[in-house]
Protein backbone atom coordinates (compact mmCIF):
# COMPACT_ATOMS: atom_id res chain seq x y z
CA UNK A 1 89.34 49.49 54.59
CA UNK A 2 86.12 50.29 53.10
CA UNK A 3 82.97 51.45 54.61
CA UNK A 4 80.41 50.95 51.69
CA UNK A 5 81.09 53.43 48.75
CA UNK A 6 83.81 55.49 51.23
CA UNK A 7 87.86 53.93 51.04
CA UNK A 8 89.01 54.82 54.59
CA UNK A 9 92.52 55.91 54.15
CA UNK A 10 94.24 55.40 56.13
CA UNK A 11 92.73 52.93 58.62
CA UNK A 12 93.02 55.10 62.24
CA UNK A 13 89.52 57.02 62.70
CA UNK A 14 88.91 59.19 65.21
CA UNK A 15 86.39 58.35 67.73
CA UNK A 16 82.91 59.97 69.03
CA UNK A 17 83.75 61.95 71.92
CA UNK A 18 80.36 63.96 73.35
CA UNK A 19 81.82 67.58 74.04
CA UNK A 20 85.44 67.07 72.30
CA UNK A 21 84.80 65.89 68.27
CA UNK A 22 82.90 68.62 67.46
CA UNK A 23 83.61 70.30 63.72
CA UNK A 24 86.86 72.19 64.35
CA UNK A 25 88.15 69.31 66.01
CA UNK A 26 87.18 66.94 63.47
CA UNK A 27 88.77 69.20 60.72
CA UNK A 28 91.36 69.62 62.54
CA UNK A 29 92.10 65.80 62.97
CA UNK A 30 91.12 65.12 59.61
CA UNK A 31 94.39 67.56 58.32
CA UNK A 32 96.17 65.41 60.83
CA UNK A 33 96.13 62.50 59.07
CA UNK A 34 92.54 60.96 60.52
CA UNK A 35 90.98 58.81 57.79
CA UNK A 36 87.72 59.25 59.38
CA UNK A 37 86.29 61.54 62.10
CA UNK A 38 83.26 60.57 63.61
CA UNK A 39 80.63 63.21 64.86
CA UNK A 40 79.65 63.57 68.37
CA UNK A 41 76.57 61.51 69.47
CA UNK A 42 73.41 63.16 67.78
CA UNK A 43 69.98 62.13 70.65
CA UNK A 44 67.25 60.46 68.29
CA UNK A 45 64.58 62.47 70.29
CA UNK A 46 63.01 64.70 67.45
CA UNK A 47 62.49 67.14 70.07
CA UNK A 48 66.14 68.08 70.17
CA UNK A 49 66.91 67.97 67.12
CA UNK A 50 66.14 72.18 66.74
CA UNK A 51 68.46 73.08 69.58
CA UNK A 52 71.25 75.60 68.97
CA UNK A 53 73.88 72.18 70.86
CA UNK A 54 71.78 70.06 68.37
CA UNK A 55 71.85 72.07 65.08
CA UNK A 56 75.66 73.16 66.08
CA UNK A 57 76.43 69.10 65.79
CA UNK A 58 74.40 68.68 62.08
CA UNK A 59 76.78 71.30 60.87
CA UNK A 60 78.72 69.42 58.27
CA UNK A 61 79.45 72.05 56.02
CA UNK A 62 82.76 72.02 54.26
CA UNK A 63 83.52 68.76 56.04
CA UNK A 64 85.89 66.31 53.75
CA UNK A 65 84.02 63.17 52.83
CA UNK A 66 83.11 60.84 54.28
CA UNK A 67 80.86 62.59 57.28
CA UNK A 68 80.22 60.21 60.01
CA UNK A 69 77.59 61.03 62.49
CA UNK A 70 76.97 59.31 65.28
CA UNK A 71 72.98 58.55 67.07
CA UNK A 72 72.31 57.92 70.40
CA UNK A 73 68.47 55.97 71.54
CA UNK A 74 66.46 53.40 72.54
CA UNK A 75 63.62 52.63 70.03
CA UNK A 76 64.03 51.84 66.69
CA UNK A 77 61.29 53.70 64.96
CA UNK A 78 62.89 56.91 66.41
CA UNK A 79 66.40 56.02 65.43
CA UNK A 80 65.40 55.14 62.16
CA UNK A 81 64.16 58.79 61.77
CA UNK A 82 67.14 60.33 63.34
CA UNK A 83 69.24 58.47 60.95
CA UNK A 84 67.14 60.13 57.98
CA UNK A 85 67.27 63.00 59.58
CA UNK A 86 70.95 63.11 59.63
CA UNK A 87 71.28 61.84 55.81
CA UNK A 88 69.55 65.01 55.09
CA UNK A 89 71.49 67.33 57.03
CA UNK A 90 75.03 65.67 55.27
CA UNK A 91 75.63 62.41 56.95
CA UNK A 92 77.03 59.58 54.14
CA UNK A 93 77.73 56.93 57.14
CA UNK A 94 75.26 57.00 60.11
CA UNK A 95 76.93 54.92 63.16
CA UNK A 96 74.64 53.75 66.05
CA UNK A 97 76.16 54.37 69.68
CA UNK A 98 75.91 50.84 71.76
CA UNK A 99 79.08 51.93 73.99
CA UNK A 100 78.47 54.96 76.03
CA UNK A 101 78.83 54.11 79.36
CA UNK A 102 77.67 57.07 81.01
CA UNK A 103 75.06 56.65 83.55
CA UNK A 104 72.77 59.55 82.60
CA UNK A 105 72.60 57.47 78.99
CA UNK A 106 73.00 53.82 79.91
CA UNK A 107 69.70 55.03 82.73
CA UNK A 108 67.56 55.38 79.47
CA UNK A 109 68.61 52.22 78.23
CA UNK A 110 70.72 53.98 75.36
CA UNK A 111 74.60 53.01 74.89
CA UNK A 112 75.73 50.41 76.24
CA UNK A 113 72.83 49.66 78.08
CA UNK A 114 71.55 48.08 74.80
CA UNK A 115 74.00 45.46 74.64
CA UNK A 116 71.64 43.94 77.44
CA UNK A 117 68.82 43.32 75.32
CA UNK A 118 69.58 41.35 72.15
CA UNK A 119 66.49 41.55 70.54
CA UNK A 120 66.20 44.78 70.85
CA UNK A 121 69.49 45.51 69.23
CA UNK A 122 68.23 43.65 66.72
CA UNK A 123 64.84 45.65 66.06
CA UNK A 124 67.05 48.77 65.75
CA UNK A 125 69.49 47.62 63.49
CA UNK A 126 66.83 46.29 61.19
CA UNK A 127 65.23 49.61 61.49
CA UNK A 128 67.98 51.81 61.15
CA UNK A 129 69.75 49.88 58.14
CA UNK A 130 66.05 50.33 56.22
CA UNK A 131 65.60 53.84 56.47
CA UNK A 132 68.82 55.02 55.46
CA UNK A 133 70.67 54.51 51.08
CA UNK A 134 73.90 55.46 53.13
CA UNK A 135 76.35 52.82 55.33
CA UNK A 136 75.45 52.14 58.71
CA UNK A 137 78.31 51.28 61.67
CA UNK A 138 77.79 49.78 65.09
CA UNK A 139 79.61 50.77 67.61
CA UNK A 140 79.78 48.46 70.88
CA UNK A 141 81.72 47.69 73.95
CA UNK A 142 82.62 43.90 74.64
CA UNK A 143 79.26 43.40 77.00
CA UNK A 144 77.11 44.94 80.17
CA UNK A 145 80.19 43.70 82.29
CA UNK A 146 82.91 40.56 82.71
CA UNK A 147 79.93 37.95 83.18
CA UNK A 148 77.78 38.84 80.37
CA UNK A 149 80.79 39.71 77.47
CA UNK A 150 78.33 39.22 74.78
CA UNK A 151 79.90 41.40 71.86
CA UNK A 152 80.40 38.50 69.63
CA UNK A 153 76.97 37.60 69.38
CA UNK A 154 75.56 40.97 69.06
CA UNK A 155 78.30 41.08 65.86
CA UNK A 156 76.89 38.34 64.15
CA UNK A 157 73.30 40.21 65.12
CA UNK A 158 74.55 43.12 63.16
CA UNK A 159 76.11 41.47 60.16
CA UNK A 160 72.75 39.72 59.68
CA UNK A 161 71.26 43.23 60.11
CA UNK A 162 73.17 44.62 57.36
CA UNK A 163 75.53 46.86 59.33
CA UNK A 164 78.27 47.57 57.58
CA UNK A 165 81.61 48.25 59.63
CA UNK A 166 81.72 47.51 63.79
CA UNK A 167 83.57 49.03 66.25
CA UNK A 168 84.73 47.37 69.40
CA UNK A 169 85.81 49.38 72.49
CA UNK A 170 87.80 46.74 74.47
CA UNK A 171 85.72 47.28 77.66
CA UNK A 172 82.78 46.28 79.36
CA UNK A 173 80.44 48.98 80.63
CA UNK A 174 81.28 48.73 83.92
CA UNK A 175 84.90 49.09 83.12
CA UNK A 176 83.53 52.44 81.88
CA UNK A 177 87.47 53.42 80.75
CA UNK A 178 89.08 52.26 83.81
CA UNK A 179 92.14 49.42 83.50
CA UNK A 180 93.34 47.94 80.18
CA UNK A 181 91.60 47.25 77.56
CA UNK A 182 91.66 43.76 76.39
CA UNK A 183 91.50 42.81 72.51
CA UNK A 184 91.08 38.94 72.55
CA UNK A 185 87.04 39.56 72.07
CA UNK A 186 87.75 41.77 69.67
CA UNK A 187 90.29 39.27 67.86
CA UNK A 188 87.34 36.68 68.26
CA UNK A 189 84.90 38.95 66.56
CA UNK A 190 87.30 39.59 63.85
CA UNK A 191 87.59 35.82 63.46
CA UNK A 192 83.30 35.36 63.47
CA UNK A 193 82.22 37.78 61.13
CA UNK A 194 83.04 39.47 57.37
CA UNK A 195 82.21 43.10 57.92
CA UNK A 196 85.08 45.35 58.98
CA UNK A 197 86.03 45.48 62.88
CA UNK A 198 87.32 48.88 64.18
CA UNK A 199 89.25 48.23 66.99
CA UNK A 200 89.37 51.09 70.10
CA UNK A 201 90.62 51.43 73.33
CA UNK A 202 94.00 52.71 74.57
CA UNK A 203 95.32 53.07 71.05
CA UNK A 204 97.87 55.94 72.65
CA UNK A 205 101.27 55.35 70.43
CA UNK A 206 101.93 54.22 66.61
CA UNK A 207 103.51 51.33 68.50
CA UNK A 208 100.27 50.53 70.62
CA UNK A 209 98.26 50.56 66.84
CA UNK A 210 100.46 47.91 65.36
CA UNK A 211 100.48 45.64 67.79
CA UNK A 212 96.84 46.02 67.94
CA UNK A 213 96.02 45.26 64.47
CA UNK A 214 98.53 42.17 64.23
CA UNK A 215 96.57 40.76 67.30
CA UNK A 216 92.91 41.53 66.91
CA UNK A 217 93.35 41.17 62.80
CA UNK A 218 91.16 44.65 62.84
CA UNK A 219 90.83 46.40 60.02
CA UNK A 220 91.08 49.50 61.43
CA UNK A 221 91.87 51.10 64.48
CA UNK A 222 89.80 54.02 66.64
CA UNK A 223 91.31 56.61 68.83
CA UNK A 224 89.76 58.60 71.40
CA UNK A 225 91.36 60.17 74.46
CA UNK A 226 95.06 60.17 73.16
CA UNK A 227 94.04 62.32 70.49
CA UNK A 228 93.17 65.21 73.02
CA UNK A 229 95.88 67.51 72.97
CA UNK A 230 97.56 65.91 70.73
CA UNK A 231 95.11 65.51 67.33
CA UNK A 232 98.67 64.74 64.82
CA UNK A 233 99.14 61.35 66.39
CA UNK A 234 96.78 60.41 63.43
CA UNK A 235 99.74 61.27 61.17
CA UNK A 236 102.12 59.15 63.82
CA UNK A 237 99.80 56.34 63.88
CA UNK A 238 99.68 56.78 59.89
CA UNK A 239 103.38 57.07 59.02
CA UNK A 240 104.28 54.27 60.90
CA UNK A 241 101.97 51.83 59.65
CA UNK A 242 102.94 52.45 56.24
CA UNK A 243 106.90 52.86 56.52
CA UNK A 244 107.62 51.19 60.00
CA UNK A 245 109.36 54.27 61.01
CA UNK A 246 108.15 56.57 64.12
CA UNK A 247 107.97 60.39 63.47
CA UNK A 248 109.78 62.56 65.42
CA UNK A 249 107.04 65.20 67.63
CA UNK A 250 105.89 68.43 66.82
CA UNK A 251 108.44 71.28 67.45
CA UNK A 252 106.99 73.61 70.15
CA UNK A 253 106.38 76.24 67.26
CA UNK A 254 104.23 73.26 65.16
CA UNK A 255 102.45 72.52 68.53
CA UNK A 256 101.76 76.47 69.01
CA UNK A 257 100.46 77.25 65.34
CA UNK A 258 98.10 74.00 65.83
CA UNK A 259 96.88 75.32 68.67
CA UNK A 260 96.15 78.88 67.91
CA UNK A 261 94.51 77.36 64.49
CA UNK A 262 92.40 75.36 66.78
CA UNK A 263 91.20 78.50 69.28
CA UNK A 264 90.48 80.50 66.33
CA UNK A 265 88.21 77.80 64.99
CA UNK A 266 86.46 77.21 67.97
CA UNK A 267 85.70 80.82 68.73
CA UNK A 268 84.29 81.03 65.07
CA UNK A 269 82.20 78.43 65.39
CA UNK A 270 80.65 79.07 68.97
CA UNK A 271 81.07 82.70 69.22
CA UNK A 272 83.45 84.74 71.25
CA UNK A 273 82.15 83.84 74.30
CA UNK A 274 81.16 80.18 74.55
CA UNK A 275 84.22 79.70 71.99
CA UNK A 276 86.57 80.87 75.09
CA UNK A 277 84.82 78.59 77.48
CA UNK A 278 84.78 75.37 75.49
CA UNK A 279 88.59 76.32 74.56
CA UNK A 280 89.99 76.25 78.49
CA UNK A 281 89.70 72.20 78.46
CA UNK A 282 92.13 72.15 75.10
CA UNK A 283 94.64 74.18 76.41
CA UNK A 284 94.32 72.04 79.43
CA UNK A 285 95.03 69.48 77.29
CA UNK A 286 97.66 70.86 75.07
CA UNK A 287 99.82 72.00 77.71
CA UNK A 288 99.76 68.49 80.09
CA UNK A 289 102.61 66.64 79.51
CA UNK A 290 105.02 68.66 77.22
CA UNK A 291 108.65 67.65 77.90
CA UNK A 292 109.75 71.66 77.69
CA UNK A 293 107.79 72.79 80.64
CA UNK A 294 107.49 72.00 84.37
CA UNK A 295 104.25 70.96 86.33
CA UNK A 296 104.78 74.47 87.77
CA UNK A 297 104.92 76.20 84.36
CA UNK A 298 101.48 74.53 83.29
CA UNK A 299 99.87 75.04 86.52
CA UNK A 300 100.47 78.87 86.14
CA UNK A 301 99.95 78.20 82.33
CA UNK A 302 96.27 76.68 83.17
CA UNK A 303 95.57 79.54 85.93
CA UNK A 304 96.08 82.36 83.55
CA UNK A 305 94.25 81.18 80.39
CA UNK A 306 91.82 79.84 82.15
CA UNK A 307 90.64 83.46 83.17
CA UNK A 308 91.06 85.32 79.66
CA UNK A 309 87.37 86.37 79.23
CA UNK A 310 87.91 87.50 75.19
CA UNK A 311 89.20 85.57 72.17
CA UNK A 312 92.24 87.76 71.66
CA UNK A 313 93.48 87.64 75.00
CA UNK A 314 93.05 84.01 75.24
CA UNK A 315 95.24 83.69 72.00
CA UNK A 316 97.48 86.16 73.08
CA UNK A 317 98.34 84.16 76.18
CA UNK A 318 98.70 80.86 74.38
CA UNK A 319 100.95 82.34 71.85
CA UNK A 320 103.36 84.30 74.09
CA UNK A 321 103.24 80.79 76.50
CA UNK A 322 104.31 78.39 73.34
CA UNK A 323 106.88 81.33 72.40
CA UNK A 324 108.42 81.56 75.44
CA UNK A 325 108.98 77.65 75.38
CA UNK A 326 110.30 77.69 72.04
CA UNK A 327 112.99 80.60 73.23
CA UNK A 328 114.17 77.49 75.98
CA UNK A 329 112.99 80.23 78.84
CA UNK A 330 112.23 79.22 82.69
CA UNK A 331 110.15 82.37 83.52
CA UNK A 332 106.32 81.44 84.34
CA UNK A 333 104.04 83.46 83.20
CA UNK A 334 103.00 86.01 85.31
CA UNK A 335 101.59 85.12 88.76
CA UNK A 336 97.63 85.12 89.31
CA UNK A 337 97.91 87.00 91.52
């Protein structure tokens, strides 16, 4: 699949995720096997834009082409300069958020609240697609709700615009990213327009990817929550689309040197002290669900890291946790009390 200029290879991107695809996880997904990790949402408010959260998500430095980052607003003449903006600070694709569901963004008429007013989308994919020499993406939901599932047209709005690749989250808005998601829209969309369709929602398993580009025709397909915790099913996903053949998991020691790689990032890149804090939700994730430990071991897993107050102890923990699992030992960690 091609973006513009930028080959994406191979075709399972990982998706915008406010608070989780920051840099070190987007590196970190990238080495996975991503073929293109998309930025957090950048606000098109110019009054942000010098924040230490802002300035912290413009950091593309190092990044492997190409950088995607992602804008969030509701008028077009101030998109169009975030978009610039952006280009200037290392963006090469510039993707316009019409799927965020959350309230305090969809109250602003931002996200998926703009999937409610055609024209508008219009105005700001006009605008957008002008300021910018680099690719712009669309990224949607399939409408406001089941009565008003309007993705297809606003497709056709934004190949007319000039936008140049569109994802499709398989969920209304008021779904928000409850139930399944459902890919007949975005097999019709597929079916309507020429640009690329990215296809997204509940893309959890190789398996789940294959069937999902044999019935939506996508060109691509986006993954979002599955990848928390667990960023090398982008090599999965990957391996089995090109060979048929499903990798077996990480060994617990893989899984722990991932990890620590991943807490030493994010303490680099936030500082000691926020890096700790914005770590505890990984590790949450990390640990849920391995086969090699009980609920009881990651409850008492969670508890303990969860109270490390430096960057060496937090590692420390993690590392003698993930070694204890790979020696096959039942002992929990020690109590919390």
């Amino acid at each position: 699949m091609r973006i513009g200029p930028h080959s994406i290879e191979p075709r399972v991107i990982l998706a915008p995720m406010a608070g989780v695809t920051d840099k070190p996880f987007r590196l970190l997904c990238k080495r996975m096997g991503a073929g293109l990790a998309v930025s957090e949402m950048t606000i098109s408010d110019p009054r942000f834009w010098n924040t230490p959260k802002s300035l912290r998500r413009m950091d593309h430095a190092g990044e492997p082409d190409p950088v995607s980052v992602q804008i969030a607003g509701t008028e077009p003449r101030q998109l169009a300069e975030a978009a610039r903006h952006n280009v200037d600070h290392g963006a090469q694709i510039v993707d316009i958020n019409m799927g965020c569901p959350a309230k305090k963004v969809c109250h602003a008429w931002a996200g998926s609240a703009l999937m409610r007013d055609e024209a508008l989308v219009g105005r700001i994919l006009d605008a957008v697609v002008a300021a910018v020499d680099v690719p712009v993406t669309l990224k949607i939901r399939t409408g406001w709700d089941a009565a008003n599932r309007n993705a297809p047209a606003i497709a056709r709005i934004a190949e007319a615009a000039g936008i140049q690749a569109l994802t499709v989250h398989g969920r209304t808005r008021d779904q928000h990213y409850t139930g399944q998601a459902e890919y007949d829209t975005i097999a019709a969309i597929k079916a309507g327009i020429g640009i690329p369709v990215i296809a997204n929602g509940d893309i959890d398993s190789p398996q789940r990817a294959a069937q999902v580009l044999r019935d939506t025709g996508a060109d691509a397909v986006m993954v979002g929550r599955a990848a928390q915790g667990r960023p090398w099913i982008f090599r999965e996903i990957a391996h089995y689309l090109a060979t048929g053949e499903t990798l077996p998991p990480p060994a617990i020691g893989e899984v722990r040197d991932i990890l620590l790689g991943h807490l030493q990032a994010l303490h680099a890149f936030y500082g000691e002290e926020q890096g700790v804090r914005i770590a505890r939700k990984h590790l949450g994730w990390y640990a849920k669900g391995r086969p090699e430990h009980s609920a009881a071991q990651m409850a008492s897993f969670r508890a303990v890291v969860n109270r490390a107050q430096g960057a060496d102890e937090q590692i420390a923990l993690t590392r003698d946790y993930f070694d204890a699992l790979e020696a096959g030992t039942q002992a929990l960690l020690h109590d919390a009390a």
